[in-house]
Protein backbone atom coordinates (compact mmCIF):
# COMPACT_ATOMS: atom_id res chain seq x y z
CA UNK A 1 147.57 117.83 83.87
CA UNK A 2 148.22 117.97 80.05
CA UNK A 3 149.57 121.01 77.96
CA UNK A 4 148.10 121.50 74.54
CA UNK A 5 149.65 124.42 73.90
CA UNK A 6 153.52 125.70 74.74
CA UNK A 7 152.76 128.33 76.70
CA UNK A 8 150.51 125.73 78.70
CA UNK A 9 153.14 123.13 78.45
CA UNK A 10 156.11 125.82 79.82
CA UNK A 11 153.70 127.44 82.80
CA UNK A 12 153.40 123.12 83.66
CA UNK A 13 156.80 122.40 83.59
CA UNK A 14 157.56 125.54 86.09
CA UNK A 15 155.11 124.12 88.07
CA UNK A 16 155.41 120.25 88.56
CA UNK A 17 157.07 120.37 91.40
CA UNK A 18 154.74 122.50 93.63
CA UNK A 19 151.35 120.41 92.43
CA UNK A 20 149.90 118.75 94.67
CA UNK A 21 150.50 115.27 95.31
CA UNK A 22 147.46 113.89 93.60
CA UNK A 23 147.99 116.24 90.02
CA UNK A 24 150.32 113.79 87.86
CA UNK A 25 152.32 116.39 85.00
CA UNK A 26 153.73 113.74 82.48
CA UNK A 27 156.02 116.66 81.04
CA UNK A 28 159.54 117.51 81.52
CA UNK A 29 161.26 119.95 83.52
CA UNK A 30 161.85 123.49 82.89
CA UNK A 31 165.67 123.47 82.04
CA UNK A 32 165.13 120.22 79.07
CA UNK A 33 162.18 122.00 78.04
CA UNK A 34 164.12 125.36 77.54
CA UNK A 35 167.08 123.27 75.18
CA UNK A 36 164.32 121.51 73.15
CA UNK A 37 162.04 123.68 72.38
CA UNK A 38 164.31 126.89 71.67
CA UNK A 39 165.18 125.82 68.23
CA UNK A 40 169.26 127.44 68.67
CA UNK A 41 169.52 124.89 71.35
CA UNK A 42 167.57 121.91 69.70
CA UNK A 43 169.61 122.09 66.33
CA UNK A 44 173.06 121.87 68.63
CA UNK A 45 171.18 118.61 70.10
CA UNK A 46 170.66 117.07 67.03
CA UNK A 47 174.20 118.11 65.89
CA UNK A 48 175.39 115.69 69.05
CA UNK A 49 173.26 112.62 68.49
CA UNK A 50 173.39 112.72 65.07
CA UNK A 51 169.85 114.31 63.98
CA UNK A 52 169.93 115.76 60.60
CA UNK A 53 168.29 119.57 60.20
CA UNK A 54 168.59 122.06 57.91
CA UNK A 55 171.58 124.53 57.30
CA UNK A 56 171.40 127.03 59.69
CA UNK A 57 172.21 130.74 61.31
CA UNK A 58 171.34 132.33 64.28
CA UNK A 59 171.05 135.96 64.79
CA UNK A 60 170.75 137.09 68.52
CA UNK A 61 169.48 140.23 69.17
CA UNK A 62 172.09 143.12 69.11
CA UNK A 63 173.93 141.67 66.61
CA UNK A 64 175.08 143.34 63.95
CA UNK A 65 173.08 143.44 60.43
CA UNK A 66 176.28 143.15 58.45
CA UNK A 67 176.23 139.39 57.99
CA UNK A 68 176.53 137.08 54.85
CA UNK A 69 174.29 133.37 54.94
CA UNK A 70 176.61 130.05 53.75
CA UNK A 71 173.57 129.32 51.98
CA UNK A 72 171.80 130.43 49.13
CA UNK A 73 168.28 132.15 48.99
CA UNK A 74 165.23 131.57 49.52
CA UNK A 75 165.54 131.81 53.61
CA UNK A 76 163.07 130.75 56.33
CA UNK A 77 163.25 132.61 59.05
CA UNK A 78 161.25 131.84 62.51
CA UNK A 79 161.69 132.78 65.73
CA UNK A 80 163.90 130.57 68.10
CA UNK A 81 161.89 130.82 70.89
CA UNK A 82 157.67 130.55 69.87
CA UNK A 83 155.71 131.11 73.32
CA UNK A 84 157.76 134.75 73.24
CA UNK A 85 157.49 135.34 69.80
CA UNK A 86 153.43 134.86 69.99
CA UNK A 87 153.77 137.70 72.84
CA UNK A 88 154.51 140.41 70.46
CA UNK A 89 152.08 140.40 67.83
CA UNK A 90 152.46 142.93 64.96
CA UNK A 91 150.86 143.66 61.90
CA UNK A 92 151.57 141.06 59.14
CA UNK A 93 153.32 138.24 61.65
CA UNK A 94 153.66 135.01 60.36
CA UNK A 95 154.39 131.77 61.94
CA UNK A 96 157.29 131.43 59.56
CA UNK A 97 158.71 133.23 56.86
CA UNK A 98 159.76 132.30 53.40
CA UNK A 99 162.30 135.29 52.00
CA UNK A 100 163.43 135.64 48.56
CA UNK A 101 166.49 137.82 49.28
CA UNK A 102 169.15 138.81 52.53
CA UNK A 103 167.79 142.71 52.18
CA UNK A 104 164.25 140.83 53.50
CA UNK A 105 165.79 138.42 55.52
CA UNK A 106 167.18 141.87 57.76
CA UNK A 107 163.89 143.81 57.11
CA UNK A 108 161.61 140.73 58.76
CA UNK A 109 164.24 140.72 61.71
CA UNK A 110 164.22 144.63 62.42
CA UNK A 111 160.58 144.40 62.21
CA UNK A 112 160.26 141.35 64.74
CA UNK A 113 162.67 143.30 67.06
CA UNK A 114 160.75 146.33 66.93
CA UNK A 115 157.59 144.14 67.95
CA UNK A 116 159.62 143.37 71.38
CA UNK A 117 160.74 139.92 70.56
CA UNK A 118 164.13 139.23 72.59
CA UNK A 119 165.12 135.76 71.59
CA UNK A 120 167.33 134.77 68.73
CA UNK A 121 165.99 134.20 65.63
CA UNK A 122 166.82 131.17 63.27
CA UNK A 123 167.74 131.80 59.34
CA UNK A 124 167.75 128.29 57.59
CA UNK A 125 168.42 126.83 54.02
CA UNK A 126 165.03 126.25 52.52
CA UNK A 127 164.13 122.64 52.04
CA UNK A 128 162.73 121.90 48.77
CA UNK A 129 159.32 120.12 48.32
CA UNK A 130 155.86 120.82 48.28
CA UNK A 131 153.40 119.88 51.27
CA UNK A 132 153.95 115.60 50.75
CA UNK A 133 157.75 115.83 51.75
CA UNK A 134 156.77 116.38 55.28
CA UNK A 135 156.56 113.91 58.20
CA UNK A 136 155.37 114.12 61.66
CA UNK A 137 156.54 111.71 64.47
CA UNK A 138 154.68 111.31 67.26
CA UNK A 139 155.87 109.28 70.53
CA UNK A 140 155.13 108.52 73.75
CA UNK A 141 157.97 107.92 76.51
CA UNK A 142 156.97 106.37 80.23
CA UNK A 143 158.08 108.09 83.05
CA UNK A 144 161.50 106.49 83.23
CA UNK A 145 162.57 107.93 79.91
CA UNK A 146 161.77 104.74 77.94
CA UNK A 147 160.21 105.46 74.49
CA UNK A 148 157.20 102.93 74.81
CA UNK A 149 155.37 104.55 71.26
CA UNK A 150 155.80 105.64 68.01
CA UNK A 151 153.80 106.76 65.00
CA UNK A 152 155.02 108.38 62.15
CA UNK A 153 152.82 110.25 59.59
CA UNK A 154 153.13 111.39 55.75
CA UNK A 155 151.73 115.09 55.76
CA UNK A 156 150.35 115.72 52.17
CA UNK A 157 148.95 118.57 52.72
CA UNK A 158 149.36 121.62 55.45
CA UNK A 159 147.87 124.50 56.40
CA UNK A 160 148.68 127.59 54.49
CA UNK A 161 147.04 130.92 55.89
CA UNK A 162 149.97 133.18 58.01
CA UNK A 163 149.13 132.20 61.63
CA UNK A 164 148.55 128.74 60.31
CA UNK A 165 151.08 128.03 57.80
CA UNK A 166 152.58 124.38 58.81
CA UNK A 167 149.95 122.99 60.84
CA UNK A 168 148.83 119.54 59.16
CA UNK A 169 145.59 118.97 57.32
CA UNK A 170 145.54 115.80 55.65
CA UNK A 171 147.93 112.83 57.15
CA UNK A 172 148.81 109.16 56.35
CA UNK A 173 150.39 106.77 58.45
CA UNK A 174 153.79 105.35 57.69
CA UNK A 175 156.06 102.81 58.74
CA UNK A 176 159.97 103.82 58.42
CA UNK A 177 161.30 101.80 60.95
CA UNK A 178 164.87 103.30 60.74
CA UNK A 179 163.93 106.86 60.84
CA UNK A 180 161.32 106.19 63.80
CA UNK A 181 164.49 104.36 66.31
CA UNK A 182 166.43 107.40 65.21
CA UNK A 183 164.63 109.78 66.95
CA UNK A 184 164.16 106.87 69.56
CA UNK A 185 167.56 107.06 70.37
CA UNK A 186 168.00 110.48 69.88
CA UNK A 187 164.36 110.77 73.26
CA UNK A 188 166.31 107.87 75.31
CA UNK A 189 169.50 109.69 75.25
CA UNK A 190 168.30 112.92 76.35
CA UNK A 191 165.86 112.04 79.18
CA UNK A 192 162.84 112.98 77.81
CA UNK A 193 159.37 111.58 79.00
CA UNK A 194 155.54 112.15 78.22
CA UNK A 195 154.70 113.15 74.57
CA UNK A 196 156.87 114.35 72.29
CA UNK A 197 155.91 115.71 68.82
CA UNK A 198 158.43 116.49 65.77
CA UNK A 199 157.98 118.24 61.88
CA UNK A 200 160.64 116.95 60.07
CA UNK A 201 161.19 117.15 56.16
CA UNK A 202 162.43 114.80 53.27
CA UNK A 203 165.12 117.07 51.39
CA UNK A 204 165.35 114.88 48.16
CA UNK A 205 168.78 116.94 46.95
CA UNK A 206 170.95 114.47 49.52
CA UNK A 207 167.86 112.04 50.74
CA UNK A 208 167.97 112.66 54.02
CA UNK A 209 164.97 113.29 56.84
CA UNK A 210 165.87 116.37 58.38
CA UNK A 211 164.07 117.94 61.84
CA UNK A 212 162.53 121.53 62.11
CA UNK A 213 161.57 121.18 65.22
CA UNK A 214 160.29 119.25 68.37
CA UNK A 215 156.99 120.12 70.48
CA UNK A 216 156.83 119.17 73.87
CA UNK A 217 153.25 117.92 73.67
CA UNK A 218 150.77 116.20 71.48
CA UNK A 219 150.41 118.00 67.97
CA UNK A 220 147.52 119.40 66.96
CA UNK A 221 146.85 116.37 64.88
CA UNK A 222 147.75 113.85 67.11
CA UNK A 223 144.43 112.29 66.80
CA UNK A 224 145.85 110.42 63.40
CA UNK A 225 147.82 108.31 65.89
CA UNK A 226 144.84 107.21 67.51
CA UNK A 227 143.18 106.61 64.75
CA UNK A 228 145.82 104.27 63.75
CA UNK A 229 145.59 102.31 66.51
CA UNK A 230 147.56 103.85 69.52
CA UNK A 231 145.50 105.73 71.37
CA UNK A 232 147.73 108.25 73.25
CA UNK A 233 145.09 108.79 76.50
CA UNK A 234 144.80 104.89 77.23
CA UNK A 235 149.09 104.97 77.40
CA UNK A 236 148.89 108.01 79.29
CA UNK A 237 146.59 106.00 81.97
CA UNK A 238 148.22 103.12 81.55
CA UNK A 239 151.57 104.54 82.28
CA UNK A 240 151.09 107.20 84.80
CA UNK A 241 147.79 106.18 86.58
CA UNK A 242 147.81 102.43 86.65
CA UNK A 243 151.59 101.69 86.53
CA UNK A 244 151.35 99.00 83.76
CA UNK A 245 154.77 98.03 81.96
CA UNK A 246 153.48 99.47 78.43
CA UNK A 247 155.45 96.99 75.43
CA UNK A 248 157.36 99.22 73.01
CA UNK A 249 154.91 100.11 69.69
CA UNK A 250 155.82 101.11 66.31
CA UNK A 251 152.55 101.61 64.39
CA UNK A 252 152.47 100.16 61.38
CA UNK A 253 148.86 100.75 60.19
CA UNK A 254 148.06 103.03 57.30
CA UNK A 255 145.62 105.26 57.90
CA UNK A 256 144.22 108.40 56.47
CA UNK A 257 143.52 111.54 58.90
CA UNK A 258 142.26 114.82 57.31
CA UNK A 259 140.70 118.05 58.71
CA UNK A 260 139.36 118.99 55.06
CA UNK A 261 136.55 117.98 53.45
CA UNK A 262 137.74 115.15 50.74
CA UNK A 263 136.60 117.50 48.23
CA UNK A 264 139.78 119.66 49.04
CA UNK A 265 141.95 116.65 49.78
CA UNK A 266 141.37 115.43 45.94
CA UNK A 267 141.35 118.80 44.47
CA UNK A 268 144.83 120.37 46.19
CA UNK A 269 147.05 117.29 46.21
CA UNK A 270 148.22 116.34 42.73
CA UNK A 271 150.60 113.05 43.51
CA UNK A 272 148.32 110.29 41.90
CA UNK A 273 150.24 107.28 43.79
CA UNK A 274 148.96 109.14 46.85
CA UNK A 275 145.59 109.56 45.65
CA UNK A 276 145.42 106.06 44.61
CA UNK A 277 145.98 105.48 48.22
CA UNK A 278 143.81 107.69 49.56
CA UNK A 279 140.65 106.22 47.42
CA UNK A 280 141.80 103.05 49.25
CA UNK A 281 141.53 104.21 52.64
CA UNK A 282 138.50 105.88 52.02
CA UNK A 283 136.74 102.83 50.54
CA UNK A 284 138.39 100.63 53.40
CA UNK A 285 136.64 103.25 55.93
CA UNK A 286 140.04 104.09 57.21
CA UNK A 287 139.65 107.54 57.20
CA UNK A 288 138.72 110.22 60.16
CA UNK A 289 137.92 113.93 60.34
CA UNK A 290 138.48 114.42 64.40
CA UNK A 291 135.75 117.43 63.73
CA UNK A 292 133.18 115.24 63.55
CA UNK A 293 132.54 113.00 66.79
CA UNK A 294 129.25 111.46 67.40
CA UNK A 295 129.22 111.88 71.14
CA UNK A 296 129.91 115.42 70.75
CA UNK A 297 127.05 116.84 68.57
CA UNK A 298 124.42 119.67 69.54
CA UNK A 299 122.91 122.81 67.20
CA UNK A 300 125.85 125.38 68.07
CA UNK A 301 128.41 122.56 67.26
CA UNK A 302 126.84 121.30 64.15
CA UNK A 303 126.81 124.95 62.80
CA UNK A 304 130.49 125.16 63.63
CA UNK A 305 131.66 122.10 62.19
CA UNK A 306 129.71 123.81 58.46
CA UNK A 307 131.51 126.94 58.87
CA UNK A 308 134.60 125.85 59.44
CA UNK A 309 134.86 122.82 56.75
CA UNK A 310 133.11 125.40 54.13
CA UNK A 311 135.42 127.64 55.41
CA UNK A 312 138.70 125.73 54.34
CA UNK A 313 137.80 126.01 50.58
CA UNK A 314 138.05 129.86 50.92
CA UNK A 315 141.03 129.35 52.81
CA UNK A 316 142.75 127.28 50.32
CA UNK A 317 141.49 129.49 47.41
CA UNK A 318 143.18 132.62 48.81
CA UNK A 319 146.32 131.29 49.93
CA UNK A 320 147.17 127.64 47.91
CA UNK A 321 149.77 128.05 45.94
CA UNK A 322 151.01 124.82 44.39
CA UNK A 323 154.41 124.63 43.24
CA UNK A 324 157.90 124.39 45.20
């Protein structure tokens, strides 16, 4: 039983132990899932096994509005807790916000209150850096807590609508084998097992990788690992179903993974050492859009696959914006 989703992932985790015996939930249970994925309790985490994130505040509900940040403006802001957040819709919610002043930074949180939110909510130090100073790390940990995969990916470019804002579009494989037994240690230490999934940004003003946040799941593009070589359902098997002794894995196979047509991938990112690459890997043939799969092709689908990739060039007309 696999979670794509946290609200999927959280009602598993509740679960596991009352499945029967023949339902295998490679997830964790309720109370590590609770520290890792509510972000107050992930940053203090990192702060004891030495994972680098952003500057940060948290407001908890009730507190009072009277506050100062240690850090200067512009502010993200984003909820601490996402599957409750996502609960209380309102008019104008975004995933995350970017704030140019404290006078917004306490409007957005009255506003998110008066929605029915209850969590704490996370100010941070905005990271400078377009789109291509993300990464994503994907891994893969057995059952007894042993990280057994890893595959780390260059985001150039995200999504940027408001429900969407931060999901990846257009990936390439990396090898940074320091940063990738980092976050090794960081898994081991903590007990985690199954998939594991976390954002993380470059912040070039002290060179450091710094974590937003981890998802207890596969990512929404984790098919960029597969595509690279590691193909996250035949470890599942392997590890859960047949009970093979899976050799530890850090992929080191560059590889380009996009959602967008290439049109949009050569018209919206403007580093020419990564478009050099890209041109590569597209002449190589190592390049895959997961929305097209041969073995999964009828009229309806066809005519969704053309909406939606003519669909991201509105998209990225409207709400693009290059710049920092």
């Amino acid at each position: 039983m696999i979670g794509c989703g946290d609200n999927y992932v959280e009602l598993i985790s509740a679960a596991k132990d009352h499945l029967p015996d023949n339902v295998i939930a490679p997830v964790i249970g309720p109370e590590l899932l609770k520290k890792l994925t509510n972000k107050e309790s992930f940053y203090a985490l990192c702060d004891e096994t030495g994972i680098d994130h952003p500057l940060t505040f948290v407001y908890h509900r009730g507190d009072s509005l009277d506050f100062e940040l240690p850090f200067d403006a512009p502010y993200i802001l984003k909820p601490a807790n996402g599957p409750d957040y996502w609960r209380h819709p309102y008019k104008g919610q975004k995933k995350v916000y970017k704030l140019k002043n404290i006078k917004e930074v306490k409007d957005t949180i009255m506003e998110i209150y008066g929605a029915g939110y209850t969590d704490s909510l996370i100010v941070q130090d905005f990271i400078p850096g377009d789109d291509s100073f993300m990464r994503v790390l994907t891994s893969y940990s057995d059952g007894e807590g042993r990280v057994r995969m890893m595959c780390l990916g260059h985001v150039f470019l995200e999504e940027h609508t408001p429900h969407g804002i931060g999901n990846h579009a257009v990936i390439i494989t990396e090898y940074d084998e320091a940063l990738m037994l980092r976050y090794k240690d960081f898994l081991e230490k903590v007990g985690y097992t199954g998939f594991s999934n976390f954002d993380i940004k470059y912040d070039e003003r002290d060179g450091r990788f710094k974590a937003f946040e981890l998802n207890a799941r596969q990512g929404r593009s984790n098919y960029y690992v597969t595509a690279a070589g590691a193909n996250l359902a035949e470890l599942l098997v392997k590890d859960r179903i047949d009970g093979e002794e899976l050799p530890f894995q850090l992929v080191n196979n560059e590889f380009l993974w996009t959602v967008l047509p290439l049109r949009l991938v050569f018209k919206y990112i403007d580093d020419k050492k990564a478009l050099i690459r890209i041109k590569g890997l597209c002449m190589e043939g190592k390049v895959e859009n997961p929305m097209f799969c041969g073995d999964d092709r009828n009229s309806k689908r066809n005519m969704f696959i053309v909406k939606n990739q003519y669909g991201q060039f509105y998209k990225y007309w409207k709400y693009f914006k290059r710049g920092k």
